[in-house]
Protein backbone atom coordinates (compact mmCIF):
# COMPACT_ATOMS: atom_id res chain seq x y z
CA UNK A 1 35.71 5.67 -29.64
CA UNK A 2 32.68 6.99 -27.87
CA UNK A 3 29.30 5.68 -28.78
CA UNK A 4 26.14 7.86 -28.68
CA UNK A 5 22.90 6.04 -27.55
CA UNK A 6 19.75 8.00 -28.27
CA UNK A 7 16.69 7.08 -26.14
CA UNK A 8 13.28 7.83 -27.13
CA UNK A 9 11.36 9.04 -24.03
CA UNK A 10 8.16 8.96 -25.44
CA UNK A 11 7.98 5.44 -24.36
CA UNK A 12 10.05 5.59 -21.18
CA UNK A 13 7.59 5.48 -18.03
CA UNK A 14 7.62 8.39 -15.61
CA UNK A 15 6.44 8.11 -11.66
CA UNK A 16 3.20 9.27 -12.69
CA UNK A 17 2.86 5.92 -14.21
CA UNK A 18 3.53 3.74 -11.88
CA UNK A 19 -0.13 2.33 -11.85
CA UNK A 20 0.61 1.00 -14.98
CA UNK A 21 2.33 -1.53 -13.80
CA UNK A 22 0.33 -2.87 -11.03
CA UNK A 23 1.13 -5.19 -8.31
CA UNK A 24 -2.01 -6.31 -8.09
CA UNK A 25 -2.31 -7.56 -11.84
CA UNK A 26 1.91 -8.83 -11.75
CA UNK A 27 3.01 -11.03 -14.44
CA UNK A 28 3.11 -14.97 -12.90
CA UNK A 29 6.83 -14.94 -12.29
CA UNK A 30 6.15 -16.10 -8.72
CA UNK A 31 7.56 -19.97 -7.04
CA UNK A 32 4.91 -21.88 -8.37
CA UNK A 33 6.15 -24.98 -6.73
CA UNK A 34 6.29 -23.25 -2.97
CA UNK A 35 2.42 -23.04 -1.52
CA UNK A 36 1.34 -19.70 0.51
CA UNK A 37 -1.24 -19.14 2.91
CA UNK A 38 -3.64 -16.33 3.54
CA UNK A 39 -3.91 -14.98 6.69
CA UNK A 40 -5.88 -12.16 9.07
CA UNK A 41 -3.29 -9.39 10.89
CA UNK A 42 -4.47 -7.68 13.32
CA UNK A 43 -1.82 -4.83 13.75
CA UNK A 44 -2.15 -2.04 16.62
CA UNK A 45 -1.18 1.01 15.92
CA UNK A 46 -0.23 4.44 17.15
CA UNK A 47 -1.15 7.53 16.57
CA UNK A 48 0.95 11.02 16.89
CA UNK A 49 -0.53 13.43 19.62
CA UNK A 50 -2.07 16.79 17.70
CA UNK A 51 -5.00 18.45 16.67
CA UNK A 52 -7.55 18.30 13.76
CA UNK A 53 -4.76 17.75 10.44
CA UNK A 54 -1.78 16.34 12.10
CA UNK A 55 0.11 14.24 10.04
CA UNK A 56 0.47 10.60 10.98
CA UNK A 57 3.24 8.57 8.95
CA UNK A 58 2.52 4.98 10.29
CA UNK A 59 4.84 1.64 9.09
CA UNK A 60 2.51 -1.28 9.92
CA UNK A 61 4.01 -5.01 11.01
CA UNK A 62 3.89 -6.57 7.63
CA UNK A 63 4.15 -5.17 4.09
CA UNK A 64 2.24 -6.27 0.62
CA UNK A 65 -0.82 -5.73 1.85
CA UNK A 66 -3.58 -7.71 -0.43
CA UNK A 67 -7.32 -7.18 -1.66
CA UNK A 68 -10.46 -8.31 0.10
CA UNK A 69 -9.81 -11.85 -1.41
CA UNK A 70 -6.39 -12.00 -0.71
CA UNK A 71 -5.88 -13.32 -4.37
CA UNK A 72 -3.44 -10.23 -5.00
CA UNK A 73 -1.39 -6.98 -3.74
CA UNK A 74 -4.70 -4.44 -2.89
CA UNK A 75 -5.50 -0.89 -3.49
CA UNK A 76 -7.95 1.65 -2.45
CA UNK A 77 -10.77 0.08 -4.62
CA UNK A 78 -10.19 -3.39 -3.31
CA UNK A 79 -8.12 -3.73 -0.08
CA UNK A 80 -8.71 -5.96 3.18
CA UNK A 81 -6.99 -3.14 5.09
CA UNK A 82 -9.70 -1.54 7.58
CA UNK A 83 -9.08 0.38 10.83
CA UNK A 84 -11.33 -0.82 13.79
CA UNK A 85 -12.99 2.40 14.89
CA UNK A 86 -11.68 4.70 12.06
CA UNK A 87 -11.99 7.61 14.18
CA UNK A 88 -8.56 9.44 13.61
CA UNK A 89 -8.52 8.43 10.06
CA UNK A 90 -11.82 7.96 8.40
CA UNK A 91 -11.98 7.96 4.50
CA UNK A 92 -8.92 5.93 2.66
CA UNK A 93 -7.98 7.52 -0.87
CA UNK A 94 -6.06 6.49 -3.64
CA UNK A 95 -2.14 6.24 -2.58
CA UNK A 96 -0.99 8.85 -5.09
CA UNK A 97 2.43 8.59 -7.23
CA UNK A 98 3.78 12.25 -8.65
CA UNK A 99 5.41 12.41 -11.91
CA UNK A 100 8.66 12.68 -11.07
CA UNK A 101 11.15 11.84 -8.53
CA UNK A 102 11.55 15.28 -6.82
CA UNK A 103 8.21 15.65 -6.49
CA UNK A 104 7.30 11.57 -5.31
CA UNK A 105 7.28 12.33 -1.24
CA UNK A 106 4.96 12.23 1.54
CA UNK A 107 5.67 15.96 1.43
CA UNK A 108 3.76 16.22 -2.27
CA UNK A 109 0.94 13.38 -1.03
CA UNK A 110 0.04 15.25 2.21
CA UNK A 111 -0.34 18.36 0.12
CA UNK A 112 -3.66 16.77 -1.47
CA UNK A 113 -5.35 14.99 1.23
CA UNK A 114 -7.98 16.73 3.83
CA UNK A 115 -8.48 16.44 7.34
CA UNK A 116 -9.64 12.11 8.16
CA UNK A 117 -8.25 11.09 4.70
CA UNK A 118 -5.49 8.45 4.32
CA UNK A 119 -3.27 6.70 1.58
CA UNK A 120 -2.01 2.93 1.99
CA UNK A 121 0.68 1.99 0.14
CA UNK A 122 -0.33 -2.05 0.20
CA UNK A 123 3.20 -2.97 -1.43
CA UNK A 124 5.50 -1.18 1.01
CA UNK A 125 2.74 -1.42 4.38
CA UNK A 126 2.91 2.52 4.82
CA UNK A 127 0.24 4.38 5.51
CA UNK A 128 -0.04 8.51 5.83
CA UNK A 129 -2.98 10.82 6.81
CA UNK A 130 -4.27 13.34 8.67
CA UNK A 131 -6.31 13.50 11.84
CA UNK A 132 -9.97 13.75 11.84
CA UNK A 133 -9.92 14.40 15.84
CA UNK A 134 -7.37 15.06 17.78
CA UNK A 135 -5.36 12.65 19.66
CA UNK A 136 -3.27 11.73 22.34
CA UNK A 137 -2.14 8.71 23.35
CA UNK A 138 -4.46 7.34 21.01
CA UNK A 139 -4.25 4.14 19.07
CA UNK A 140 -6.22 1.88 16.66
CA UNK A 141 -6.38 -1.99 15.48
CA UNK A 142 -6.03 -2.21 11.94
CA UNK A 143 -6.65 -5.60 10.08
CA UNK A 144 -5.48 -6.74 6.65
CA UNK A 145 -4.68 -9.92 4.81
CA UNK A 146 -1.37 -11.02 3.98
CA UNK A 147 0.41 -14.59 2.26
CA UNK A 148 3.16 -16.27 4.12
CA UNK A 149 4.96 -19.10 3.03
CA UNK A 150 4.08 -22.80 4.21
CA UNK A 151 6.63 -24.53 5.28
CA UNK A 152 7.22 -28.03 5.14
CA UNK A 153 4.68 -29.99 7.07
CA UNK A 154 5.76 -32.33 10.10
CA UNK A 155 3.71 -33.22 12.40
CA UNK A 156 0.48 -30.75 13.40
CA UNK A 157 -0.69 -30.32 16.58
CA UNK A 158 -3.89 -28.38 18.19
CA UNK A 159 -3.71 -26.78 21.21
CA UNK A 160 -6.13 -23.86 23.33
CA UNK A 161 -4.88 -21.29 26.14
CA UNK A 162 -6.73 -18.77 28.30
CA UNK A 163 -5.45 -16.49 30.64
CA UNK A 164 -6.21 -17.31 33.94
CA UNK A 165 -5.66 -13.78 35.74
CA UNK A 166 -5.58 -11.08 33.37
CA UNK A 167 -2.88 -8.67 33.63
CA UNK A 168 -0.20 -11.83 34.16
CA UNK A 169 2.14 -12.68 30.73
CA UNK A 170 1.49 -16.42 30.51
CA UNK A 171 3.53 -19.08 27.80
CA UNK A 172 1.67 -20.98 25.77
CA UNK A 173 3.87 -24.04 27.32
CA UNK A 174 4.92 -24.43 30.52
CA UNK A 175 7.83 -26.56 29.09
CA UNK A 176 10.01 -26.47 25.63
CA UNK A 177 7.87 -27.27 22.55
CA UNK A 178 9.87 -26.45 19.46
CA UNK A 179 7.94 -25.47 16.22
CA UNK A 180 8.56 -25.18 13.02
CA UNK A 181 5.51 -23.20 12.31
CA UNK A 182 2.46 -21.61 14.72
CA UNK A 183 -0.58 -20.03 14.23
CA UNK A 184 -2.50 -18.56 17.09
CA UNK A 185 -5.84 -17.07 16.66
CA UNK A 186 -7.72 -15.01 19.46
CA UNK A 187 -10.75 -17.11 20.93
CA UNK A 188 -14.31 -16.09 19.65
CA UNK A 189 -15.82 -15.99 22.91
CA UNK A 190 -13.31 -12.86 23.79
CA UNK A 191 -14.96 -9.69 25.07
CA UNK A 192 -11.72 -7.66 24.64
CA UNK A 193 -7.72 -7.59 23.16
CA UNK A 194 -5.29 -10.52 23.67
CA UNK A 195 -1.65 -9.10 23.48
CA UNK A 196 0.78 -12.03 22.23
CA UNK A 197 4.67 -11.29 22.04
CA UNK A 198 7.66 -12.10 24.80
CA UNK A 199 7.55 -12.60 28.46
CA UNK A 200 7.42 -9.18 28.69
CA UNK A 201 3.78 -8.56 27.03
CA UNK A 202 0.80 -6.41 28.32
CA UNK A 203 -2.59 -6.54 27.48
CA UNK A 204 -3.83 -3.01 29.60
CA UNK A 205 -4.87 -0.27 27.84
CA UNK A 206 -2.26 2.48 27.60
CA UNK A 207 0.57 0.61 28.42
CA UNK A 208 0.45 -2.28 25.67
CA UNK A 209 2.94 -4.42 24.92
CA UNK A 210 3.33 -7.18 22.15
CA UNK A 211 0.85 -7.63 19.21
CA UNK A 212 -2.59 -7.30 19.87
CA UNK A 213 -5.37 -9.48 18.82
CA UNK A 214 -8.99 -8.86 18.29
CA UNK A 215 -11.62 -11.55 17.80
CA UNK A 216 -10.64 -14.46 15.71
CA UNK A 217 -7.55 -12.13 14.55
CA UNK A 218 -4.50 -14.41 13.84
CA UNK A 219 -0.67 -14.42 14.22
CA UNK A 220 1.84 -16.47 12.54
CA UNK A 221 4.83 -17.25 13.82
CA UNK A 222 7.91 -19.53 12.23
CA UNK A 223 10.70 -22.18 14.01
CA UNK A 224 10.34 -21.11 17.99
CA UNK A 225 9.75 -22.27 21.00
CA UNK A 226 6.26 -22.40 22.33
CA UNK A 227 7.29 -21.58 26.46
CA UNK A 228 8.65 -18.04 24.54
CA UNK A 229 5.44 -17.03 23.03
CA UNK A 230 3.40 -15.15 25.86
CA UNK A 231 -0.32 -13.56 25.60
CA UNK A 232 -2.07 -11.68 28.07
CA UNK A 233 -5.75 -10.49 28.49
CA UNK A 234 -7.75 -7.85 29.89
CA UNK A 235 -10.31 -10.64 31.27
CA UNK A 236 -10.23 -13.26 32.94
CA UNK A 237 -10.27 -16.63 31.30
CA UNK A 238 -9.82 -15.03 27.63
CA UNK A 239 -7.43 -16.14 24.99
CA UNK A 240 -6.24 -18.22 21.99
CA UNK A 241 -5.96 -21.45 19.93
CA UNK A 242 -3.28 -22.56 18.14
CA UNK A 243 -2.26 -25.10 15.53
CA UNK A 244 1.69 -25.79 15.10
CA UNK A 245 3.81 -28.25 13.16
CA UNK A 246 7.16 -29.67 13.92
């Protein structure tokens, strides 16, 4: 016996209507009973070498971007994403779904944007545009606000470190200091970047390694050690604070 199911399109959603169901108005189906936290990224990116109108496809460090409140996901009208300088990309646009599959590609987006503008998609932490300038070897700090999950709370400790000769990768301990969670903020006295990351991390312009941190930009980090976290300056006697738990 085959059965014959007829659907009624009229009220089937296409791609085109994807804003209708927004992820910055979601229905409260969240963990109520597990806290988050809103924090600061400070993200550096890179940008493809090319003149005026090259296309840069950029994934950033962290998806679900969210609004200048950080109360939900954001979008062009209301987003804590912001570039630094803005000099490569200079005018942020809506991020635009096409109303169907075939035609829902960067290919189809890139089509409508001019030379400076840029899409974010907050949800996925993609962003696509088109140079204003040309570049090479250029890159950009972007900062947004994201949630992260508090874990459960032991034991909190404070702590400060500056790097005494910049250009050296220094730990934040000497000796083993597990954590179940750290936050490290760059110092508000700093003149210039902090790179955080591995052993291995570089704070010099053009050859950067790690994450780097402007100004009273923050990184969160979960169940580590604190003699593997690293940060490096590009002064002397510049650096972070940090709070962890264990």
């Amino acid at each position: 016996m085959v059965l014959f199911v007829k659907i009624n399109y009229k009220f089937m959603p296409l791609l085109g209507d994807r804003d209708t169901l927004r992820a910055n108005n979601p229905m409260p189906v969240g963990d109520m009973a597990r806290a988050t936290k809103i924090i600061t990224i400070s993200d550096s990116i890179s940008f493809v070498s090319g003149e005026i109108g090259t296309k840069q496809q950029i994934v950033l460090s962290y998806n679900r971007i969210l609004n200048s409140k950080g109360l939900c996901i954001g979008k062009n009208k209301d987003t804590s994403f912001a570039f630094t300088t803005g000099l490569v990309l200079t005018t942020q646009v809506g991020w635009l779904y096409k109303d169907n599959q075939r035609k829902d590609s960067d290919y189809e987006r890139f089509k409508t944007l001019s030379n400076g503008q840029f899409m974010v998609n907050h949800e996925a932490g993609y962003l696509i545009g088109k140079n204003a300038i040309a570049t090479s070897g250029s890159t950009d700090i972007v900062t947004y606000k994201i949630r992260v999950p508090l874990l459960p709370l032991g034991r909190q400790v404070d702590g400060r470190k500056v790097v005494t000769s910049a250009g050296t990768a220094e730990p934040l301990s000497a000796t083993s200091v597990k954590f179940i969670s750290l936050e490290i903020q760059a110092l508000e006295v700093n003149t210039d970047l902090i790179a955080v990351g591995a052993s291995t991390v570089v704070a010099a312009s053009g050859t950067e390694r790690g994450i780097l941190l402007g100004q009273l930009a923050t990184r969160y980090f979960q169940n580590g050690d604190l003699k593997d976290i690293y940060i490096d300056s590009r002064q002397d006697g510049e650096g972070v604070s940090y709070i962890y738990t264990y």
